[in-house]
N, C-alpha and C. Protein backbone atom coordinates (compact mmCIF):
# COMPACT_ATOMS: atom_id res chain seq x y z
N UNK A 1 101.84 123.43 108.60
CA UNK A 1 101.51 122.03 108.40
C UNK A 1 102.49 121.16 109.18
N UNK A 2 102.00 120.50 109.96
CA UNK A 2 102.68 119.48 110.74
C UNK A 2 103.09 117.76 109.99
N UNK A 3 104.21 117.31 109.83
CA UNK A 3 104.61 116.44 109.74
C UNK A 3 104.45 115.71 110.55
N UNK A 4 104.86 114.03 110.27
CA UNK A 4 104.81 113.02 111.24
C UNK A 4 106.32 112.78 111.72
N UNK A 5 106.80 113.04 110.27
CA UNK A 5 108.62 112.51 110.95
C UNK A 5 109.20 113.74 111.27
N UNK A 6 109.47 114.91 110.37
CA UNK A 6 110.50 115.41 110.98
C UNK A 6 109.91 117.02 111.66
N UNK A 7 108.60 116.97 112.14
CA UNK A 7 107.84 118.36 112.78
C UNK A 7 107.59 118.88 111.35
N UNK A 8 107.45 120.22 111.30
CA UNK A 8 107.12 121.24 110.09
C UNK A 8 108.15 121.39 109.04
N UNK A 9 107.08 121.29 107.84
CA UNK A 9 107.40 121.55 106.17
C UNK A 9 107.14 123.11 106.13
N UNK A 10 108.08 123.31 105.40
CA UNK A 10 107.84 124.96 104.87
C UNK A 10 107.63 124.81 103.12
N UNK A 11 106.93 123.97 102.88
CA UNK A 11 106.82 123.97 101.12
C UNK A 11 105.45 123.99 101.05
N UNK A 12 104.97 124.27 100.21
CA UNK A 12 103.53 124.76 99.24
C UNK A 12 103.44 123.72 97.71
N UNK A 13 104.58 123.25 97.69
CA UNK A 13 104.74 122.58 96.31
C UNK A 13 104.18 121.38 96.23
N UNK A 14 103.14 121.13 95.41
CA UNK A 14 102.53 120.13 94.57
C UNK A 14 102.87 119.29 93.45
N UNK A 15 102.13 117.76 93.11
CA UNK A 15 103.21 117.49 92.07
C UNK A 15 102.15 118.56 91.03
N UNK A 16 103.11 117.76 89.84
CA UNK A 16 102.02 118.71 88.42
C UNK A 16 100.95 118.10 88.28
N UNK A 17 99.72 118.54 87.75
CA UNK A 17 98.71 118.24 87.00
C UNK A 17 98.96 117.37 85.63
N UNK A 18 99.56 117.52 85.30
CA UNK A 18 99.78 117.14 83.80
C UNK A 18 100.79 115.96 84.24
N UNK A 19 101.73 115.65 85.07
CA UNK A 19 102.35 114.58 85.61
C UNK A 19 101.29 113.54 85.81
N UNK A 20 100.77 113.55 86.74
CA UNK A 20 99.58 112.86 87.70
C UNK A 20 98.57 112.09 86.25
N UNK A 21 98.39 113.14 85.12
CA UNK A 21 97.79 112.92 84.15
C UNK A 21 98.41 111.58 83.35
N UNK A 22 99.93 112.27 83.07
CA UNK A 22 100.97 111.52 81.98
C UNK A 22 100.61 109.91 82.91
N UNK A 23 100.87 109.76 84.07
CA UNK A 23 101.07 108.32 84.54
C UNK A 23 99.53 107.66 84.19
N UNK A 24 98.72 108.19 84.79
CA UNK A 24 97.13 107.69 84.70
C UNK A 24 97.49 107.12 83.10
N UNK A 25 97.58 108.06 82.34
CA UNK A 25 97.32 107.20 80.99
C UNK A 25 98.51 106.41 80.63
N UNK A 26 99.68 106.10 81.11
CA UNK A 26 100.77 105.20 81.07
C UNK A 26 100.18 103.52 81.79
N UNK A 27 99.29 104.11 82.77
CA UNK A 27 98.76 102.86 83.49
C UNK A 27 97.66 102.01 82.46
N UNK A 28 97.29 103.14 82.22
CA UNK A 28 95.88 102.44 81.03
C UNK A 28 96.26 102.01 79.92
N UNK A 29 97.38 102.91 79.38
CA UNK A 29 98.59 102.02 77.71
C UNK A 29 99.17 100.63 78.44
N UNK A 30 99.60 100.27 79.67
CA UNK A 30 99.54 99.04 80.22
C UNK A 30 98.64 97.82 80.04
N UNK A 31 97.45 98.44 80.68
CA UNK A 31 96.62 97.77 80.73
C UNK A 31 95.92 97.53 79.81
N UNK A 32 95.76 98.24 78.46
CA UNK A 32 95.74 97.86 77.22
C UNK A 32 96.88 97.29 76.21
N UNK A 33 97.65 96.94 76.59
CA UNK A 33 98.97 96.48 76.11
C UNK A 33 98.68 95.09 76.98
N UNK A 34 98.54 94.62 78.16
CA UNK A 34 98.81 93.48 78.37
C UNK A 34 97.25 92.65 78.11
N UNK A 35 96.45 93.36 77.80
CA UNK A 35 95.07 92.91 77.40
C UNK A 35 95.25 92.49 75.70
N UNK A 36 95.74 93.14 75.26
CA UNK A 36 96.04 92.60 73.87
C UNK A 36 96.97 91.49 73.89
N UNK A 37 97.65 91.48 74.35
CA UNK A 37 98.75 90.45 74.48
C UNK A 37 98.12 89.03 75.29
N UNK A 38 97.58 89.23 76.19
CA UNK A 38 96.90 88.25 76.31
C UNK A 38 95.43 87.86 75.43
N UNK A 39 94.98 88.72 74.86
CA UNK A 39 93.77 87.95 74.01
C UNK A 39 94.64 87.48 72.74
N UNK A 40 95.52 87.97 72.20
CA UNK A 40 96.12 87.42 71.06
C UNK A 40 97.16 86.27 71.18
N UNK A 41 97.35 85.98 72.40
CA UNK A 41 97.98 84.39 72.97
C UNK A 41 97.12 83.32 72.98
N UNK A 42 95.83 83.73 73.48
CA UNK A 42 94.61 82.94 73.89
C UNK A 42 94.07 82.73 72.50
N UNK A 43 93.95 83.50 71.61
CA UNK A 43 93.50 83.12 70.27
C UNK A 43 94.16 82.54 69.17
N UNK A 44 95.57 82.37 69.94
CA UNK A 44 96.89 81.85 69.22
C UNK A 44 96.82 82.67 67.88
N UNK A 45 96.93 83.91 67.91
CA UNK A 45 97.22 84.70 66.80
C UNK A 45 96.29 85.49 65.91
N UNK A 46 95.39 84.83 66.09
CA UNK A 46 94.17 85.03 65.31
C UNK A 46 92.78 85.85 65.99
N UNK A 47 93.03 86.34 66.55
CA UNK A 47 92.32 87.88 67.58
C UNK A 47 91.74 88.40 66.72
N UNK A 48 92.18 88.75 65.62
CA UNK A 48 91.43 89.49 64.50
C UNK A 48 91.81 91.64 64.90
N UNK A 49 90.57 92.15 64.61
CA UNK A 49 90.62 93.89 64.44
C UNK A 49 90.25 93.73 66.24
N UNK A 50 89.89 93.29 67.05
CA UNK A 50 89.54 93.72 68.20
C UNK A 50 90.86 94.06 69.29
N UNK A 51 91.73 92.98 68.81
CA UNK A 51 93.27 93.22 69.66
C UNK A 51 94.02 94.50 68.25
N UNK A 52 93.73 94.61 67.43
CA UNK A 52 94.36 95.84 66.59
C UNK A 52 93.52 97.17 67.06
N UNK A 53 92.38 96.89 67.71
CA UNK A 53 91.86 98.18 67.83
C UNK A 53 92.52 98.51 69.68
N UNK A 54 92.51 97.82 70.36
CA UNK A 54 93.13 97.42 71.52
C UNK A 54 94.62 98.15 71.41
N UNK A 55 94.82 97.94 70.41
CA UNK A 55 96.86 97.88 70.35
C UNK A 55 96.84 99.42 69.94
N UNK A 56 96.15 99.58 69.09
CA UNK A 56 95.80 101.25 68.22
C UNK A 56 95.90 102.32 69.50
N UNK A 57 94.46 101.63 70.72
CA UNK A 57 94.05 102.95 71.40
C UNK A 57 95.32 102.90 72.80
N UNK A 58 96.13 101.90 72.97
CA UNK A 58 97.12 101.51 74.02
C UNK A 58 98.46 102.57 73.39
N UNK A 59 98.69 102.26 72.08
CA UNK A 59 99.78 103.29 71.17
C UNK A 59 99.35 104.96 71.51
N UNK A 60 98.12 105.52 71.34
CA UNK A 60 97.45 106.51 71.45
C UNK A 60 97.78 107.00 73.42
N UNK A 61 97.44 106.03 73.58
CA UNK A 61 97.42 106.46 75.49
C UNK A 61 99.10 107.00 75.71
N UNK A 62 99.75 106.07 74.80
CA UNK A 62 101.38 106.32 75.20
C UNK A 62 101.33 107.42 74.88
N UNK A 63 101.59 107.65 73.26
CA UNK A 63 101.36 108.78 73.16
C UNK A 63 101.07 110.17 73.99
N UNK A 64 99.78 110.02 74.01
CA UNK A 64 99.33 111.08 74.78
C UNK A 64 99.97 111.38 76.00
N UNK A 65 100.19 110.54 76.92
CA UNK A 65 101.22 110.55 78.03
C UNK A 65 102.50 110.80 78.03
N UNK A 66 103.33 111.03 76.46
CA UNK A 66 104.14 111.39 76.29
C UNK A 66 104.25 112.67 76.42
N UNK A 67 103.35 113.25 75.34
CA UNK A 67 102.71 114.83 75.04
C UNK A 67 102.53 115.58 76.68
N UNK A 68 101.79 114.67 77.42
CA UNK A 68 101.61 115.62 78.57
C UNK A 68 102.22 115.68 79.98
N UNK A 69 103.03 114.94 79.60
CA UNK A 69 104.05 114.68 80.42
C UNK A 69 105.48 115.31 80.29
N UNK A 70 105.30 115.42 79.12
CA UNK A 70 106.91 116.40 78.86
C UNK A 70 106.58 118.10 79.08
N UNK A 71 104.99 118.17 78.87
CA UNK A 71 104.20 119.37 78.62
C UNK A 71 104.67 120.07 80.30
N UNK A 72 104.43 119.22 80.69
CA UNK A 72 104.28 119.11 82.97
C UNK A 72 105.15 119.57 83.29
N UNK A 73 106.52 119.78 82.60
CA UNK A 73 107.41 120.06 83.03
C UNK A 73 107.63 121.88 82.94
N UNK A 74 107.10 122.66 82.57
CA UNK A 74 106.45 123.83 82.48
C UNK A 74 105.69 124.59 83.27
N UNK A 75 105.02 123.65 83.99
CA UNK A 75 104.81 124.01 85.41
C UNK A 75 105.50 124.52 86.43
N UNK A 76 105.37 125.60 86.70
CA UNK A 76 106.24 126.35 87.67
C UNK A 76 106.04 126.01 89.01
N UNK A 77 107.39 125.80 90.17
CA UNK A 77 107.30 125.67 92.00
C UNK A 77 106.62 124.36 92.00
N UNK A 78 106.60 123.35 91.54
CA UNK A 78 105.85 122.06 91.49
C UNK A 78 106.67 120.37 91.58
N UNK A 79 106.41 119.84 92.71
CA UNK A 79 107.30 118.66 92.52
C UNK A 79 107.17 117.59 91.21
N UNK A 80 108.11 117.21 90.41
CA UNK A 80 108.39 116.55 88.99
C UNK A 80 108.18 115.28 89.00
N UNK A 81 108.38 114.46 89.81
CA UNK A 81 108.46 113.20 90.10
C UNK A 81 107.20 112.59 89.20
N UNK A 82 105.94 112.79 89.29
CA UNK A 82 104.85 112.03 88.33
C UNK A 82 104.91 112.71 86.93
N UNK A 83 105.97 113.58 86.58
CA UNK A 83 106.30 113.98 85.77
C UNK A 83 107.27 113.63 84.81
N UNK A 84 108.27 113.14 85.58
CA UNK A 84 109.24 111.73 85.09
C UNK A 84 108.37 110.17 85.04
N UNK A 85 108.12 109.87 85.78
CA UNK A 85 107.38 108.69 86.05
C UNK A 85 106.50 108.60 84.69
N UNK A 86 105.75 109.50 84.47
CA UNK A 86 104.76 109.64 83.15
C UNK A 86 104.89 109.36 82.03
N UNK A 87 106.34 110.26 82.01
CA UNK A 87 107.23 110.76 80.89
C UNK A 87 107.90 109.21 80.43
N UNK A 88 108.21 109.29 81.13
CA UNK A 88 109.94 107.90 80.92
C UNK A 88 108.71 106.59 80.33
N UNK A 89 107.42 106.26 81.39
CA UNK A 89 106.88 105.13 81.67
C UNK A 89 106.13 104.86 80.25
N UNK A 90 105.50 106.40 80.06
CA UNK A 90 104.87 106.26 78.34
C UNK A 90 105.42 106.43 77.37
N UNK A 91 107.20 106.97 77.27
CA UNK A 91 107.74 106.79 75.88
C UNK A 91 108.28 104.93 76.18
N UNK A 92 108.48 104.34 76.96
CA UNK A 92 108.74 102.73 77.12
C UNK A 92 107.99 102.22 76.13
N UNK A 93 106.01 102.51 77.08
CA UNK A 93 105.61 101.77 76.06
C UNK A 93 104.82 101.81 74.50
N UNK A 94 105.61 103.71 74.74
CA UNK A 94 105.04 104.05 72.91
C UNK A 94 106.38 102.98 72.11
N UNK A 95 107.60 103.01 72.44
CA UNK A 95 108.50 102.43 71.75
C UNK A 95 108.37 100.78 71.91
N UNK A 96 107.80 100.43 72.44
CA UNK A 96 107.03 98.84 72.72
C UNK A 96 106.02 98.90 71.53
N UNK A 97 105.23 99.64 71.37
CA UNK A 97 104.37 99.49 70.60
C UNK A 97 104.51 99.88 69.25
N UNK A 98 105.42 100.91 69.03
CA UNK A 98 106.43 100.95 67.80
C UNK A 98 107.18 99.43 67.34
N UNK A 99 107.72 99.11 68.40
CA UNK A 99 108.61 97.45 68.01
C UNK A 99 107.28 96.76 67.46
N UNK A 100 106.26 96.70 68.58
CA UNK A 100 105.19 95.68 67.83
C UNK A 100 104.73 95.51 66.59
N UNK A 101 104.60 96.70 66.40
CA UNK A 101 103.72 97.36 64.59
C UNK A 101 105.09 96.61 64.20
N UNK A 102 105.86 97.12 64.37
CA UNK A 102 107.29 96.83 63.23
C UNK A 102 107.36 95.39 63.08
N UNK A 103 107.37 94.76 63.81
CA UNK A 103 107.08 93.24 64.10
C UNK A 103 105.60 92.74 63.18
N UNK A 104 105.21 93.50 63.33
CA UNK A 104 104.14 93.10 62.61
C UNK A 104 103.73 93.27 61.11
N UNK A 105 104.68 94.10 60.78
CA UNK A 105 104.52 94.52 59.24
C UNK A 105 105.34 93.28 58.54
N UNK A 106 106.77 92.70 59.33
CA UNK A 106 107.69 92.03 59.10
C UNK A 106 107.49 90.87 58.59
N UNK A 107 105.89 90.21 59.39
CA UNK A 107 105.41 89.21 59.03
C UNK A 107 104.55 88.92 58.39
């Protein structure tokens, strides 16, 4: 395999499957995290079960991206990088969404 910068790679190594996975659903606990946050600004508080069901399945995505992202690392000869990225990006915003609930019981 020919390179552009430095001529020929001698590696075979891929990132993980389960990395590549962990981020995809870190992107989507985002994007359900800032979707709640903005409908429950816009409704000045009062959003009702649709931003709780929103916030529920965004907690769940972290989650899960936690699970399979730490899982990735098990993968044998494989570059880690969307494996950290996954990892680190979905325990952020499982513990974001832990503060929130907590925040929210408070009041």
């Amino acid at each position: 395999m020919r390179t552009e910068r430095h001529g020929y790679t001698f590696t075979t190594k891929l990132n993980t499957r389960g990395g590549i996975v962990s981020t995809i659903l870190a992107v989507i606990a985002l994007i359900l995290l800032i979707t709640g946050i903005t409908l429950s600004y816009k409704k000045e508080g009062n959003a009702g079960a649709a931003v709780g069901l929103i916030g529920t399945f965004s907690f769940g995505f972290s989650m899960a991206g936690v699970i399979v992202g730490l899982r990735s690392f098990g993968e044998k000869d494989k570059f880690y990088l969307f494996s950290w990225i996954g990892s680190i990006s979905s325990a952020i915003l499982w513990i974001a969404m832990c503060a929130i609930i907590m925040i929210g019981m408070m009041i």
